[in-house]
PDB file of N, CA and C in Angstrom:
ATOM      1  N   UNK A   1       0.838  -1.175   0.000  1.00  0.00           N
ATOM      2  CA  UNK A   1       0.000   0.000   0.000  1.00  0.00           C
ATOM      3  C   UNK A   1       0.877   1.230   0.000  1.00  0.00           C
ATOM      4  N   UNK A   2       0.791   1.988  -0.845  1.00  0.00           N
ATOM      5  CA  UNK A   2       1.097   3.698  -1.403  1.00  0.00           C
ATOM      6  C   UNK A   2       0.823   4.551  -0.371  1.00  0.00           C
ATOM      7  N   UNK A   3      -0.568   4.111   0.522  1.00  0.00           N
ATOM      8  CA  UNK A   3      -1.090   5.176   0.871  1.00  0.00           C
ATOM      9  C   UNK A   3      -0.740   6.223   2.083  1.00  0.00           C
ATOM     10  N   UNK A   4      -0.467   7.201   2.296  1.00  0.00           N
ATOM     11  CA  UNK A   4       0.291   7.842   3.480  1.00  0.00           C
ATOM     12  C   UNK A   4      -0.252   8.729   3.930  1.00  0.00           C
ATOM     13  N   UNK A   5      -0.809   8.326   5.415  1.00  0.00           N
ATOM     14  CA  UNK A   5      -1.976   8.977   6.055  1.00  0.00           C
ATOM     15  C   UNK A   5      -1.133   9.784   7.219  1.00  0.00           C
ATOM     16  N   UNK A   6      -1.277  11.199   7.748  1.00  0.00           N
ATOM     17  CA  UNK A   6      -0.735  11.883   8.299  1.00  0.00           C
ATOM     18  C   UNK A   6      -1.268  11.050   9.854  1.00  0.00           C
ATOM     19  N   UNK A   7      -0.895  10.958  10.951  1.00  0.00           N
ATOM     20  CA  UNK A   7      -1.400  10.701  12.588  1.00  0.00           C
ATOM     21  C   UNK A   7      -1.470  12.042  12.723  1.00  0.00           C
ATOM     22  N   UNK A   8      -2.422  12.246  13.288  1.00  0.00           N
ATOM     23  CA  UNK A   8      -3.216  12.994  13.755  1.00  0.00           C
ATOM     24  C   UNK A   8      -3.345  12.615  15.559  1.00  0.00           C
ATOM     25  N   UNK A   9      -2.571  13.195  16.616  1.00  0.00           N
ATOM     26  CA  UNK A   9      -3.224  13.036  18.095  1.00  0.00           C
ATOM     27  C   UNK A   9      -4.720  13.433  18.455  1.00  0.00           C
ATOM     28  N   UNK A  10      -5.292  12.687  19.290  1.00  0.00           N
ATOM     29  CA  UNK A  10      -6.107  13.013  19.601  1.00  0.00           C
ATOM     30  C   UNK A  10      -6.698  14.593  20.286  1.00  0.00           C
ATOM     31  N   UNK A  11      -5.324  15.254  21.008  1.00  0.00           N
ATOM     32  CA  UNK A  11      -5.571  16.434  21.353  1.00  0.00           C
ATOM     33  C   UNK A  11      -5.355  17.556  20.522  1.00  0.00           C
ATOM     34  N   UNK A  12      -5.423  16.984  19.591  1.00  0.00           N
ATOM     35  CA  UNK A  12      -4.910  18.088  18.558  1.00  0.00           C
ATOM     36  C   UNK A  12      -6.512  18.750  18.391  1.00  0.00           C
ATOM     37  N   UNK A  13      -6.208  20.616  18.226  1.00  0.00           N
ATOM     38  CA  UNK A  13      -6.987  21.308  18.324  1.00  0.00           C
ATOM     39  C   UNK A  13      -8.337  21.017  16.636  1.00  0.00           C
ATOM     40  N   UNK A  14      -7.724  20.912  15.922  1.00  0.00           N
ATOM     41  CA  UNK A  14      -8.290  20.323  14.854  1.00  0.00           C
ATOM     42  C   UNK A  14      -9.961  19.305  15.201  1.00  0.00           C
ATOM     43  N   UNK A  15      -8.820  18.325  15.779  1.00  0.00           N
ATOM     44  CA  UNK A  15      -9.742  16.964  15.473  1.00  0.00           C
ATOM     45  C   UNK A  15     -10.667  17.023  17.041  1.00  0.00           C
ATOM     46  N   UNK A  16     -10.208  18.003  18.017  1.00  0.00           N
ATOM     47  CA  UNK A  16     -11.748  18.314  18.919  1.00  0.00           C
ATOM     48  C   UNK A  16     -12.119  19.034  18.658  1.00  0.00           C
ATOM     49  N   UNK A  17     -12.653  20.585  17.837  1.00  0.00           N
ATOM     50  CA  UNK A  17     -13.062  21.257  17.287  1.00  0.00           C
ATOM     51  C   UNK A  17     -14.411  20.441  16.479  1.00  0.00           C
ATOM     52  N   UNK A  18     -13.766  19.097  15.570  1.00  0.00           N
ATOM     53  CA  UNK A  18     -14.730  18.391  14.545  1.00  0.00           C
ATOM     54  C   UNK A  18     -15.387  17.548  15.933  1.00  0.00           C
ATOM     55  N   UNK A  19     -14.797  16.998  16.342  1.00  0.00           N
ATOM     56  CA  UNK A  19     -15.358  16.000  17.654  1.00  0.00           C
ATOM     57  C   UNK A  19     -16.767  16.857  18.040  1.00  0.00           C
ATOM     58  N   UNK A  20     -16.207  18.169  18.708  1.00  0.00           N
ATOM     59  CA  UNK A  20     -17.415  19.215  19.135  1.00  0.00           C
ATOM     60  C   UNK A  20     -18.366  19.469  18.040  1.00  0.00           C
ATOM     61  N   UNK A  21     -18.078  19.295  17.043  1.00  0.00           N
ATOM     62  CA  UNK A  21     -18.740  19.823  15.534  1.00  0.00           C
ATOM     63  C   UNK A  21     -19.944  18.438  15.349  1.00  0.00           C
ATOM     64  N   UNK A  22     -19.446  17.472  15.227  1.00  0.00           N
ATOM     65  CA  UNK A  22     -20.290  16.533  15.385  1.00  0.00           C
ATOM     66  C   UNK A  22     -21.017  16.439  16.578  1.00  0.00           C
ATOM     67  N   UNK A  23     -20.234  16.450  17.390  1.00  0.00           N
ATOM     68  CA  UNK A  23     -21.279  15.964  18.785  1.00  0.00           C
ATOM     69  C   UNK A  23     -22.453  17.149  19.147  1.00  0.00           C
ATOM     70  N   UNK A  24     -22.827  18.259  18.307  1.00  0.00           N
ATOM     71  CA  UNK A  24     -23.980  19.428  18.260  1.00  0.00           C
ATOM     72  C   UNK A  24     -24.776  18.754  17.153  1.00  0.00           C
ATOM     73  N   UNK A  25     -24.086  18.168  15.940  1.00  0.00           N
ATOM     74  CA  UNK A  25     -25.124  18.014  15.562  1.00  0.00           C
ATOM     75  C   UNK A  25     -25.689  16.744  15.694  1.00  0.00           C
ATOM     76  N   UNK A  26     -25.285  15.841  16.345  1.00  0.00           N
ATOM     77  CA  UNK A  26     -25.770  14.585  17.033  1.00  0.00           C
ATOM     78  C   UNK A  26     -27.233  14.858  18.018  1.00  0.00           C
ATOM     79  N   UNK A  27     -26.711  15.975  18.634  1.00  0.00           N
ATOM     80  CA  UNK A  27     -27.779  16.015  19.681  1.00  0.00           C
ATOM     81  C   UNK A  27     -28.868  16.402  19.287  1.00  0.00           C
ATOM     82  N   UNK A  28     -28.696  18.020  18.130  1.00  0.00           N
ATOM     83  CA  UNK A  28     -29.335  18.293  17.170  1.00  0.00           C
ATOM     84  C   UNK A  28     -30.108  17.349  16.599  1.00  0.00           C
ATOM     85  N   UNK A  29     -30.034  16.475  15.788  1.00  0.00           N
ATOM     86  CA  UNK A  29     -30.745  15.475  15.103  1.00  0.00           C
ATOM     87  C   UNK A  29     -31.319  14.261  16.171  1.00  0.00           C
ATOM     88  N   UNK A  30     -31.395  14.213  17.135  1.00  0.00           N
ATOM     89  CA  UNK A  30     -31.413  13.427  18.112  1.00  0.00           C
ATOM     90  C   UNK A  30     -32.644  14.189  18.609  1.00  0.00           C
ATOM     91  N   UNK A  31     -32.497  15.287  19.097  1.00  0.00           N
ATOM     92  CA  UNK A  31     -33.665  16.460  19.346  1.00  0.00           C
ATOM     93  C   UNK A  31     -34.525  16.337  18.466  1.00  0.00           C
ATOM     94  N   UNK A  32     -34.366  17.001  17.196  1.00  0.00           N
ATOM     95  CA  UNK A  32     -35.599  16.596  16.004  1.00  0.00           C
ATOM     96  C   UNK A  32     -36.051  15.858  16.329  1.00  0.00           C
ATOM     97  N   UNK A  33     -35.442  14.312  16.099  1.00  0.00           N
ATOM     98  CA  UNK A  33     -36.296  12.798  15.766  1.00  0.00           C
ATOM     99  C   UNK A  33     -36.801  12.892  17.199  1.00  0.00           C
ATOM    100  N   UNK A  34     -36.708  13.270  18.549  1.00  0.00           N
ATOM    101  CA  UNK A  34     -37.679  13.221  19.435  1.00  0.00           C
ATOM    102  C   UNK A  34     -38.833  13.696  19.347  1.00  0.00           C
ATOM    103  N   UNK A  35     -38.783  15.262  18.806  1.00  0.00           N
ATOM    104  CA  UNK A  35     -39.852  15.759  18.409  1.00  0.00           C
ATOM    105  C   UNK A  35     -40.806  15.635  17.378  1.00  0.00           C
ATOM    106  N   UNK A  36     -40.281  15.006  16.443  1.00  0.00           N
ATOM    107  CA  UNK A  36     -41.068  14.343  14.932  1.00  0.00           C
ATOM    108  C   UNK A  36     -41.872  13.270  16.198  1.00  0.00           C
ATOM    109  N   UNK A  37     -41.144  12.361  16.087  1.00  0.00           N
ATOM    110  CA  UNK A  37     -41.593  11.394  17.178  1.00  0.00           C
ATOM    111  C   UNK A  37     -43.297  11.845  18.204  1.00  0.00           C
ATOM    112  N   UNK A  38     -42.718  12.797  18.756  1.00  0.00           N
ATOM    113  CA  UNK A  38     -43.322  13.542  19.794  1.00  0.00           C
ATOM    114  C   UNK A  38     -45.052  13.839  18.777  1.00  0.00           C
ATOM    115  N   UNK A  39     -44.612  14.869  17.987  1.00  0.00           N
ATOM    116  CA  UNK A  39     -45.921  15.127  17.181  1.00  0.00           C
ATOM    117  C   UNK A  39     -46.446  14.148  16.414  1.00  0.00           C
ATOM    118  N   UNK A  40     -45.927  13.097  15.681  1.00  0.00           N
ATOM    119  CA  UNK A  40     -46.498  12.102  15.374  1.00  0.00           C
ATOM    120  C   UNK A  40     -47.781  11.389  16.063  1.00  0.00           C
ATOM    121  N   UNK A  41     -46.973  10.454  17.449  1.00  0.00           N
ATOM    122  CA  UNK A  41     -47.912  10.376  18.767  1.00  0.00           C
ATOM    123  C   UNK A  41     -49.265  11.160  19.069  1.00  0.00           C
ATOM    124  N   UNK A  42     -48.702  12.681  19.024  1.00  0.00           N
ATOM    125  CA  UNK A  42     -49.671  13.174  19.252  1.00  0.00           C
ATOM    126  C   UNK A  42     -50.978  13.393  18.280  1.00  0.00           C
ATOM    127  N   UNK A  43     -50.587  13.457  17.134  1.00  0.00           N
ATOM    128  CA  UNK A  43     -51.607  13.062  15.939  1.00  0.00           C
ATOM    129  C   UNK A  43     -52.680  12.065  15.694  1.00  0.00           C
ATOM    130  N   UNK A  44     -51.568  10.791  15.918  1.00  0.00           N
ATOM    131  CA  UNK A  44     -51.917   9.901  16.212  1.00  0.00           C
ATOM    132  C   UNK A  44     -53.575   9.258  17.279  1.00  0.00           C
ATOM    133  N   UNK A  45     -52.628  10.240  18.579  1.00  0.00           N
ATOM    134  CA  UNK A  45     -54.103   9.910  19.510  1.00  0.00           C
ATOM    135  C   UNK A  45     -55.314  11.167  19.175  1.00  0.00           C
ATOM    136  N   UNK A  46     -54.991  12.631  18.668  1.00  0.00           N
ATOM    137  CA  UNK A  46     -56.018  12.869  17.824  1.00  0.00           C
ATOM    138  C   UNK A  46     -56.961  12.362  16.935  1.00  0.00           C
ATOM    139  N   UNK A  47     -56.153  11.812  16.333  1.00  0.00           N
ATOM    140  CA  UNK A  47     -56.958  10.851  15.263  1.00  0.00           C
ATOM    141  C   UNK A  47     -57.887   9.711  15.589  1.00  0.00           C
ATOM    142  N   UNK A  48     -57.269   9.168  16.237  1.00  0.00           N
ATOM    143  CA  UNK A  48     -58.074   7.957  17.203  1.00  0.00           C
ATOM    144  C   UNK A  48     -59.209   8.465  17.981  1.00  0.00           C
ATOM    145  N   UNK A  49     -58.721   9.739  18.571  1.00  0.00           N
ATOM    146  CA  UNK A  49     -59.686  10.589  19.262  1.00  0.00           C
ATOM    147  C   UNK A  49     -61.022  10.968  18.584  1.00  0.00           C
ATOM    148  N   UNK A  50     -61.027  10.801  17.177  1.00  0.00           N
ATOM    149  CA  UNK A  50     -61.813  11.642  16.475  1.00  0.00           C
ATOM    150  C   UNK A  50     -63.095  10.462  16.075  1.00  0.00           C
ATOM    151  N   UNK A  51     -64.351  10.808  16.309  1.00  0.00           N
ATOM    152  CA  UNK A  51     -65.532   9.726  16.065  1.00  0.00           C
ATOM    153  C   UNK A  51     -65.751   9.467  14.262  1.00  0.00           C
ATOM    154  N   UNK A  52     -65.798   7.960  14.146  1.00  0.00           N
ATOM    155  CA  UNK A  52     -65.849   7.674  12.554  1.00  0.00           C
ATOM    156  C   UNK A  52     -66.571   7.894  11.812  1.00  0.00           C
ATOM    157  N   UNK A  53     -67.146   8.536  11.017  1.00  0.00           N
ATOM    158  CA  UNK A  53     -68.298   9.403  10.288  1.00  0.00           C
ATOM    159  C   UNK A  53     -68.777   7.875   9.590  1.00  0.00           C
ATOM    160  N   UNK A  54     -69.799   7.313   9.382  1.00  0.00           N
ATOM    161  CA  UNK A  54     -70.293   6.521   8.764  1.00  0.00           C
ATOM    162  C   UNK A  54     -70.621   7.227   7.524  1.00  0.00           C
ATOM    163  N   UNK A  55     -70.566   6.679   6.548  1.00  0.00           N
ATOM    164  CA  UNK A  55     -71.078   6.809   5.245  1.00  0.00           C
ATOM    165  C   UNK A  55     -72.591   7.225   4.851  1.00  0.00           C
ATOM    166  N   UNK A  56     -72.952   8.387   4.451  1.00  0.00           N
ATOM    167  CA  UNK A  56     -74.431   8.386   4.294  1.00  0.00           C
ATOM    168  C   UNK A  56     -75.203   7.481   3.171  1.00  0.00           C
ATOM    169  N   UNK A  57     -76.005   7.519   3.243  1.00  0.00           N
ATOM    170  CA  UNK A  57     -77.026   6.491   1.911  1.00  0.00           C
ATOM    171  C   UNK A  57     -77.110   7.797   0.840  1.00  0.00           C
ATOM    172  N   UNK A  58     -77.096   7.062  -0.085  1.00  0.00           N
ATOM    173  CA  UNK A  58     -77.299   8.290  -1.427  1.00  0.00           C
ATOM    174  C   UNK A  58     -78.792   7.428  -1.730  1.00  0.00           C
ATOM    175  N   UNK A  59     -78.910   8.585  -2.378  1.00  0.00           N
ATOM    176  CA  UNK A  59     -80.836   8.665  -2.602  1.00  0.00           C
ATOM    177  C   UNK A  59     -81.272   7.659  -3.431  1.00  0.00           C
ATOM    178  N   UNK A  60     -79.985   6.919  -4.260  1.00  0.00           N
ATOM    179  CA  UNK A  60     -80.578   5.984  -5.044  1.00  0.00           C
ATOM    180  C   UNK A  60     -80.414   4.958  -4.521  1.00  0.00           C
ATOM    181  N   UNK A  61     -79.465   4.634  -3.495  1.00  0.00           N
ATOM    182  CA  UNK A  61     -79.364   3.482  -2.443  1.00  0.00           C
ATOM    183  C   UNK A  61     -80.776   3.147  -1.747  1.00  0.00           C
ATOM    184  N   UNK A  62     -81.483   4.227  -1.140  1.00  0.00           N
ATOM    185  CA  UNK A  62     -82.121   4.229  -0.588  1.00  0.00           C
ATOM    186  C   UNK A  62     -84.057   3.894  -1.256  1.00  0.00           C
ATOM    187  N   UNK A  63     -83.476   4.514  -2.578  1.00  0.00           N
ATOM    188  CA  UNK A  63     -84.931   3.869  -3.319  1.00  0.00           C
ATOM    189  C   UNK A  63     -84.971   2.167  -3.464  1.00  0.00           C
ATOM    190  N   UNK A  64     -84.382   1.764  -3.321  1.00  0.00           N
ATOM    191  CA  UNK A  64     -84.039   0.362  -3.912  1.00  0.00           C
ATOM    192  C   UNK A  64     -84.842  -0.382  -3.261  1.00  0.00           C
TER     193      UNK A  64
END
């Protein structure tokens, strides 16, 4: 293998900067999907909440 990858320490100001960079938007997207989550649920038992309209008879149903 050719390939020649620089080491990089872990304390290097760089690579916790990205560490911190990711770990916002982890929580970030972690937050969302709670809240998608969250309103979903809540839709959900709206919906359920809501009484089922039966179908009316149309007038020619009803001549029959």
């Amino acid at each position: 293998m050719n390939s020649k990858s620089k080491f990089t320490p872990p304390s290097d100001s760089a690579r916790q900067a990205e560490a911190a960079k990711t770990s916002r938007l982890r929580a970030l997207r972690l937050a969302k999907e709670a809240e998608d989550k969250e309103t979903a649920a809540r839709e959900a038992a709206v919906a359920a909440a809501q009484p089922k309209r039966r179908r009316a008879r149309t007038a020619a149903a009803a001549e029959t």
